[in-house]
Protein backbone atom coordinates (compact mmCIF):
# COMPACT_ATOMS: atom_id res chain seq x y z
CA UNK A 1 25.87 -41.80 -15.63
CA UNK A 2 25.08 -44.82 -18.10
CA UNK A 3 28.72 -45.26 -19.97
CA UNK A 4 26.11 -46.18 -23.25
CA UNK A 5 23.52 -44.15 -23.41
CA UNK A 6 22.37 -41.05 -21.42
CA UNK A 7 19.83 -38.94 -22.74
CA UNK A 8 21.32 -35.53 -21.89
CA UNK A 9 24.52 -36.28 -23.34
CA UNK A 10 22.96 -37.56 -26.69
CA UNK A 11 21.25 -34.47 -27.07
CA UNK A 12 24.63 -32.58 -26.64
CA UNK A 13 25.55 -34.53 -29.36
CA UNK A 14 23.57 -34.50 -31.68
CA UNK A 15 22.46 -30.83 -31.31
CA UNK A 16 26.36 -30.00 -31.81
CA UNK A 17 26.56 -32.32 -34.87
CA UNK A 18 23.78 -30.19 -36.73
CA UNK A 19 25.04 -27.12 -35.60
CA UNK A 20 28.63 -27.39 -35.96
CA UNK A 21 28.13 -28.15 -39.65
CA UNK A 22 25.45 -25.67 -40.92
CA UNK A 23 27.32 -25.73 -44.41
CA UNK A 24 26.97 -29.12 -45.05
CA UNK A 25 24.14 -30.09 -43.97
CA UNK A 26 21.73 -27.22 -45.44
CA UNK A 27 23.73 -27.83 -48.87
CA UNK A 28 22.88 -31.40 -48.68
CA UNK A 29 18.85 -30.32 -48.09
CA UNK A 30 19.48 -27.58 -50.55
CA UNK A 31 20.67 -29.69 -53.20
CA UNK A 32 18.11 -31.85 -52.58
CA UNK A 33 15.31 -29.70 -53.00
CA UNK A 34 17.22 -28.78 -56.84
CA UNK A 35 17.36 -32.04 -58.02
CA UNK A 36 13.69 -32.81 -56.53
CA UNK A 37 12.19 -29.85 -58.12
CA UNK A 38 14.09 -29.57 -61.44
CA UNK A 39 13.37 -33.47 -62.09
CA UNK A 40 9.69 -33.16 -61.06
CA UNK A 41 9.32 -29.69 -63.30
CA UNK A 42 11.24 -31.38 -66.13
CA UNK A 43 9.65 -34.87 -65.99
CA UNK A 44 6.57 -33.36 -65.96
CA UNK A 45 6.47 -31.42 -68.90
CA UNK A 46 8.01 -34.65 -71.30
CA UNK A 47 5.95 -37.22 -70.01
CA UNK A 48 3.14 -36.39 -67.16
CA UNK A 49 2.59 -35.45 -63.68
CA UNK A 50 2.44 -38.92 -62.79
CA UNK A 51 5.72 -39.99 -63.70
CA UNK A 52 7.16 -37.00 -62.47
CA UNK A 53 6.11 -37.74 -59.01
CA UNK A 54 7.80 -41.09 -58.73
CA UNK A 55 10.89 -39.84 -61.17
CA UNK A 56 11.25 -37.07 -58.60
CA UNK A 57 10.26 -38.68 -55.64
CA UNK A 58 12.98 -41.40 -56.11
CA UNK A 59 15.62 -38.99 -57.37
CA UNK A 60 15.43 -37.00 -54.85
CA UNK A 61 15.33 -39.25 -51.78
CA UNK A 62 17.98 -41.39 -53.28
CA UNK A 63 20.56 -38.76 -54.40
CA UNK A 64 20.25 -36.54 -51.25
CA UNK A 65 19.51 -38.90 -48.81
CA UNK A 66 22.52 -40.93 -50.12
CA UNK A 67 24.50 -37.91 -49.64
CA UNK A 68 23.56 -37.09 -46.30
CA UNK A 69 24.45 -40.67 -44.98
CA UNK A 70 27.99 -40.50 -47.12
CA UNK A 71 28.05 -36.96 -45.11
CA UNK A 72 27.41 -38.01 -41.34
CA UNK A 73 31.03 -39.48 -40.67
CA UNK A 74 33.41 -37.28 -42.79
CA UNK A 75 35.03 -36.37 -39.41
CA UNK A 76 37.23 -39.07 -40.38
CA UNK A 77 38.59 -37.32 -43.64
CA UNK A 78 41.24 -35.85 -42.11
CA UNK A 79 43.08 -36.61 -39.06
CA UNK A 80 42.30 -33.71 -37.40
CA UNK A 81 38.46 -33.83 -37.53
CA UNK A 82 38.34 -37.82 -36.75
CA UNK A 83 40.73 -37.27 -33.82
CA UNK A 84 38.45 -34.55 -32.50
CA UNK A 85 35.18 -36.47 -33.14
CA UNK A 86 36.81 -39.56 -31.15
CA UNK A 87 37.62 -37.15 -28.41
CA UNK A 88 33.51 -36.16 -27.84
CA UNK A 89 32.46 -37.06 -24.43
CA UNK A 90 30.28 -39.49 -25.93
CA UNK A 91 29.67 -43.52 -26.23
CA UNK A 92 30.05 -45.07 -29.66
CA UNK A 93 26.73 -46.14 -29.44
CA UNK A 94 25.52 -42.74 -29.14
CA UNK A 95 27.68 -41.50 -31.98
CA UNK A 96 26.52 -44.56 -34.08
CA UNK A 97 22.90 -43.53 -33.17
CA UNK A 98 23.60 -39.81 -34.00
CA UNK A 99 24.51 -40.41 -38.02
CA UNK A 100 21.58 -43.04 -37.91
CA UNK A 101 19.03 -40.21 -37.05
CA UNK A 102 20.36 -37.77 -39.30
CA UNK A 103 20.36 -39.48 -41.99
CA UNK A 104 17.85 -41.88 -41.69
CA UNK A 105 15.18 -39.85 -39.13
CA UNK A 106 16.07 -35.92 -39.55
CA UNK A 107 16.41 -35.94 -43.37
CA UNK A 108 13.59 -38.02 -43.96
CA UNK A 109 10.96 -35.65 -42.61
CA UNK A 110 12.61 -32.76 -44.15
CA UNK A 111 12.47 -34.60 -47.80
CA UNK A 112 8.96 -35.41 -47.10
CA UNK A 113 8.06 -32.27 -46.30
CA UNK A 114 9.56 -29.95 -48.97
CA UNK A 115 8.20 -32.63 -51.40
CA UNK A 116 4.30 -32.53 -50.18
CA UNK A 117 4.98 -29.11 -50.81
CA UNK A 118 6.24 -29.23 -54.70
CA UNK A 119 3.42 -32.04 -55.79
CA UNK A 120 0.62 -29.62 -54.51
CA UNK A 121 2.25 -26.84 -56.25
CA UNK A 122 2.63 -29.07 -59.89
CA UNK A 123 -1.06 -30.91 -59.51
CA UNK A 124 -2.72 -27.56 -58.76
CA UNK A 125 -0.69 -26.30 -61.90
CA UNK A 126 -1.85 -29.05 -63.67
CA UNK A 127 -5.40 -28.79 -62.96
CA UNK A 128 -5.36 -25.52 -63.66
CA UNK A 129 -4.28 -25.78 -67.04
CA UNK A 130 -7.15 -27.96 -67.98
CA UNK A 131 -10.05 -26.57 -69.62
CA UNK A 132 -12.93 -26.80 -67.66
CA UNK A 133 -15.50 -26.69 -70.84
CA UNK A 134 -14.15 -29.87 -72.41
CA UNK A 135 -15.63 -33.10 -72.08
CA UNK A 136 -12.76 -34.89 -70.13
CA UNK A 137 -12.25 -32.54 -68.01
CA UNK A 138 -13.62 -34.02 -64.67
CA UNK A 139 -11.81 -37.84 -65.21
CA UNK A 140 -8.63 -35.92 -66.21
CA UNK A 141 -9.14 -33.48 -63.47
CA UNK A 142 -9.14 -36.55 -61.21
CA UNK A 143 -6.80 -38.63 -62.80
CA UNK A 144 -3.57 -36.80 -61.17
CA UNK A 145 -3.54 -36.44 -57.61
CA UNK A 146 -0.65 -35.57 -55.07
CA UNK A 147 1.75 -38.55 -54.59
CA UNK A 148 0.58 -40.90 -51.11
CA UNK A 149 3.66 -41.91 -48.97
CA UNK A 150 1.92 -45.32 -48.49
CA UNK A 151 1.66 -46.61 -52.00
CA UNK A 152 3.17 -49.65 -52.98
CA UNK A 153 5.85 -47.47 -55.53
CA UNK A 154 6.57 -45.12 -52.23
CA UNK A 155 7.29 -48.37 -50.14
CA UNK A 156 9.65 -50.18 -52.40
CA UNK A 157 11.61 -46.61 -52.96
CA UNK A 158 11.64 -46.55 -48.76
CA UNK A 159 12.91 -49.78 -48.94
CA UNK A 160 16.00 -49.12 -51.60
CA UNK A 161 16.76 -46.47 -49.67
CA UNK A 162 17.07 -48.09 -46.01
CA UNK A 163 19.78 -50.77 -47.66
CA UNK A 164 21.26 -47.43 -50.04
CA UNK A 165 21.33 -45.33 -46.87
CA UNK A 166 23.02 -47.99 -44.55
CA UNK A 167 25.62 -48.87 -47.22
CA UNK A 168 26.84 -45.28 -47.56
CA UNK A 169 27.07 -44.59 -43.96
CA UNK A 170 28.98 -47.68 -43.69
CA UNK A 171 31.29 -46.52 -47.10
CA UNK A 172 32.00 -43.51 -44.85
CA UNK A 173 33.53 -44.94 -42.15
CA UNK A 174 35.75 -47.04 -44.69
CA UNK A 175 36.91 -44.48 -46.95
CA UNK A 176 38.78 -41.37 -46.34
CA UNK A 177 38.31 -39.61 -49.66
CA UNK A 178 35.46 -39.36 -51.95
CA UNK A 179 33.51 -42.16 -50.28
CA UNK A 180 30.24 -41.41 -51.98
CA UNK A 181 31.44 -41.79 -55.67
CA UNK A 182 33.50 -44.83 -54.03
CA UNK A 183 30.41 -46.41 -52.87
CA UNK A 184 27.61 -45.43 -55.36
CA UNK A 185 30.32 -46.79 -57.87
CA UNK A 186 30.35 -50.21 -55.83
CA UNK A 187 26.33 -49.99 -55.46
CA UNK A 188 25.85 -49.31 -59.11
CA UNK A 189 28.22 -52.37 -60.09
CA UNK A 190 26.19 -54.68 -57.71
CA UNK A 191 22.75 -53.52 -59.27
CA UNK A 192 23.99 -54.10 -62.78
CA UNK A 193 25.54 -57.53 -62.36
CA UNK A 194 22.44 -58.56 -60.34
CA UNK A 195 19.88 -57.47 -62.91
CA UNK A 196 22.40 -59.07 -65.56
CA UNK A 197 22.50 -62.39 -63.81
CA UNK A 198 19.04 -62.52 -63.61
CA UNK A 199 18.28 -61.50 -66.93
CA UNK A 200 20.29 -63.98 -68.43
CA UNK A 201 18.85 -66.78 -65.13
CA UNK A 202 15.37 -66.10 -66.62
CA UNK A 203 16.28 -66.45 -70.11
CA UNK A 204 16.67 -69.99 -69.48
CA UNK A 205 13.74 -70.58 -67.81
CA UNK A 206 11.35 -68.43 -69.87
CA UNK A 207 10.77 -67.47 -73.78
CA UNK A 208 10.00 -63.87 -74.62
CA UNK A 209 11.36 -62.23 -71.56
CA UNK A 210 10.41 -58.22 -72.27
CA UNK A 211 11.71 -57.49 -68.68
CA UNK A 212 12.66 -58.97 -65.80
CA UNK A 213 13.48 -57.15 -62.18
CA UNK A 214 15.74 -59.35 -59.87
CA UNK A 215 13.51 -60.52 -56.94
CA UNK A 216 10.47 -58.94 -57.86
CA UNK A 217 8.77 -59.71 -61.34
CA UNK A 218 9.05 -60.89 -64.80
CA UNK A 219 7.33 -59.25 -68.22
CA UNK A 220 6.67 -62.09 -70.82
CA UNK A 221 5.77 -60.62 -74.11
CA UNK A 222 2.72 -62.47 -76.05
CA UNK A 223 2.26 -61.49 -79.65
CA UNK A 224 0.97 -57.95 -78.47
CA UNK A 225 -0.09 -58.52 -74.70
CA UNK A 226 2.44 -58.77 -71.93
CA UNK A 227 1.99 -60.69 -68.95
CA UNK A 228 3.27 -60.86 -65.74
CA UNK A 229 4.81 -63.62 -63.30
CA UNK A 230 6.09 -62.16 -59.74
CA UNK A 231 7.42 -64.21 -56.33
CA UNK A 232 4.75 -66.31 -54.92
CA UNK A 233 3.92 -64.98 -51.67
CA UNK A 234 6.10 -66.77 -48.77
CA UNK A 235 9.14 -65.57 -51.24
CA UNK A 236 8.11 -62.50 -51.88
CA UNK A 237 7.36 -61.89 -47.71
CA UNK A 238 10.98 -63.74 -46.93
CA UNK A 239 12.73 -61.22 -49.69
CA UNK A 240 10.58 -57.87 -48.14
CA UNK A 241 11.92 -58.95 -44.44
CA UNK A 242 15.42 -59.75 -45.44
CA UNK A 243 15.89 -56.41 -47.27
CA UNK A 244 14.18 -54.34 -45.10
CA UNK A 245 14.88 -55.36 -41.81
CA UNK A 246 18.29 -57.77 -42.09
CA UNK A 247 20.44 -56.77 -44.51
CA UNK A 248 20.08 -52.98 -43.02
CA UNK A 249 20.45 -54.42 -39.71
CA UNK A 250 23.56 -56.00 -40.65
CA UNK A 251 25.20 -53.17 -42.22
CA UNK A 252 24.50 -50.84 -39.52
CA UNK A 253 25.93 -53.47 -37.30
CA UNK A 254 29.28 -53.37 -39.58
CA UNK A 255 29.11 -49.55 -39.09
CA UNK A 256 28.89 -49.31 -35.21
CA UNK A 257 31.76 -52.22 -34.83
CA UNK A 258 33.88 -50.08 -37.75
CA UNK A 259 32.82 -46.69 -35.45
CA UNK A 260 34.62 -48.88 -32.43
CA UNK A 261 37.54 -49.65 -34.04
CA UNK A 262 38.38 -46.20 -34.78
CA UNK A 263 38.86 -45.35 -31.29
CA UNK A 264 41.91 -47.93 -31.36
C-alpha cells in the first residue's frame, strides 16, 4: 500500500472527518446560509438587488468559508483530539489533502448552491414587485438578473478567498485557541496597512486621488467626472498569477510542513 496516498484509505478519511463532526460542520453551512440570506434580504431592501448580490455573495463566502478552513484542524485544540488525529492510519499528505477539500472543494459547492438558490428567490421577488403597466417596466425587468459565477466581481471574490482560505487553515495549525479571531485579526491588519501604504504611495504620484485599491486601480476625481488608471496588462497578469496560484501555493505548503511537524 502507497505510504502517501492510497485511495481507499483517503476515503476512510475523509468520510470519518465529515461524519465524526456533524455539529460543526452543518453549523458552519448553517451559519453561512444566515449571514448569506440576512445580508442579501437586508442589502436589498437599502440599496438594490444588485448590490445585494455581491454584498451577500462576498459575505457569505468569506465569513463561512473562512470559518470552515479555521475549522478543519481544531483537532489540535486540545491534546486529546490532536493526539488522536495524529494517531489516524493515515499519511500527512492525505490529512493535508483532507482539510484542503473541505474547505476549499466540499464547502464551495455547497455555498454555491444554497446561494443560486436565494438570488432566484430575491430576483423573482423583485420582478414581481414591478408593475407591469408602467413604462420602464421591461428595461427594469431586465436590468436585475441572478448573479453569474464567472463575472469579473465573482472572480476577484474567488480569488480573496483562495489566499483568505489558505491563511486560516494555516492559522489553525499555529494556534491552539481562538485561531480564527487570531488570524482574521492578523488579515485585517495586513489589508489596512496595505491599502494605507498605498493610499498615501499614490498620493505622491497623483493629485485628486478619490480612491485607490492596492494592486488593482486608482479613481482620480476631475471637477465632476472621475477617471480611472488600473495595472497595465503584463502587471496586472504577473499580480493575478502570484495571488492566485503562488502565494496560495506557498501557504498551503507552510501548512502541510506545519501538519508534519506535529507528528514530532
Amino acid at each position: 500500500m502507497n505510504d502517501t496516498f492510497n485511495i481507499t484509505r483517503f476515503g476512510w478519511l475523509f468520510r470519518k472527518s465529515i461524519l465524526e463532526r456533524p455539529t460543526l460542520i452543518l453549523g458552519s453551512i448553517a451559519a453561512t446560509m444566515a449571514i448569506t440570506f440576512l445580508c442579501y434580504a437586508f442589502v436589498q431592501a437599502t440599496i438594490g438587488v444588485e448590490r445585494a448580490q455581491v454584498v451577500s455573495f462576498m459575505a457569505g463566502f468569506f465569513i463561512g468559508g473562512s470559518l470552515m478552513a479555521s475549522s478543519v484542524f481544531n483537532y489540535f485544540s486540545s491534546n486529546a483530539s490532536g493526539s488522536s488525529f495524529l494517531m489516524l492510519p493515515a499519511s500527512h499528505f492525505e490529512k493535508w489533502l483532507c482539510g484542503i477539500l473541505t474547505a476549499g472543494v466540499l464547502f464551495t459547492l455547497i455555498f454555491l448552491g444554497f446561494y443560486r438558490v436565494i438570488d432566484i428567490f430575491f430576483v423573482n421577488h423583485y420582478r414581481n414587485g414591478l408593475d407591469p403597466n408602467s413604462p420602464g417596466y421591461q428595461n427594469l425587468y431586465h436590468s436585475v438578473d441572478v448573479f453569474a459565477f464567472d463575472n469579473r466581481i465573482a472572480q476577484r471574490i474567488y480569488l480573496m478567498y483562495v489566499n483568505v482560505g489558505a491563511t486560516m487553515l494555516l492559522g489553525s495549525l499555529y494556534f491552539k485557541k481562538v485561531s480564527y479571531i487570531k488570524v482574521a485579526l492578523i488579515i485585517c491588519t495586513f489589508v489596512g496597512c496595505t491599502y494605507l501604504l498605498n493610499l498615501v504611495f499614490i498620493t505622491f504620484l497623483f493629485k485628486h486621488v478619490d480612491a485607490a485599491n492596492p494592486f488593482d486601480h486608482v479613481f482620480l476625481k476631475v471637477g465632476n467626472e472621475v477617471g480611472l488608471i488600473g495595472l497595465p496588462y503584463p502587471l496586472d497578469n504577473a499580480f493575478h498569477i502570484l495571488s492566485l496560484y503562488i502565494v496560495p501555493a506557498i501557504l498551503l505548503l507552510v501548512a502541510y510542513l506545519r501538519l508534519t511537524e506535529k507528528e514530532f
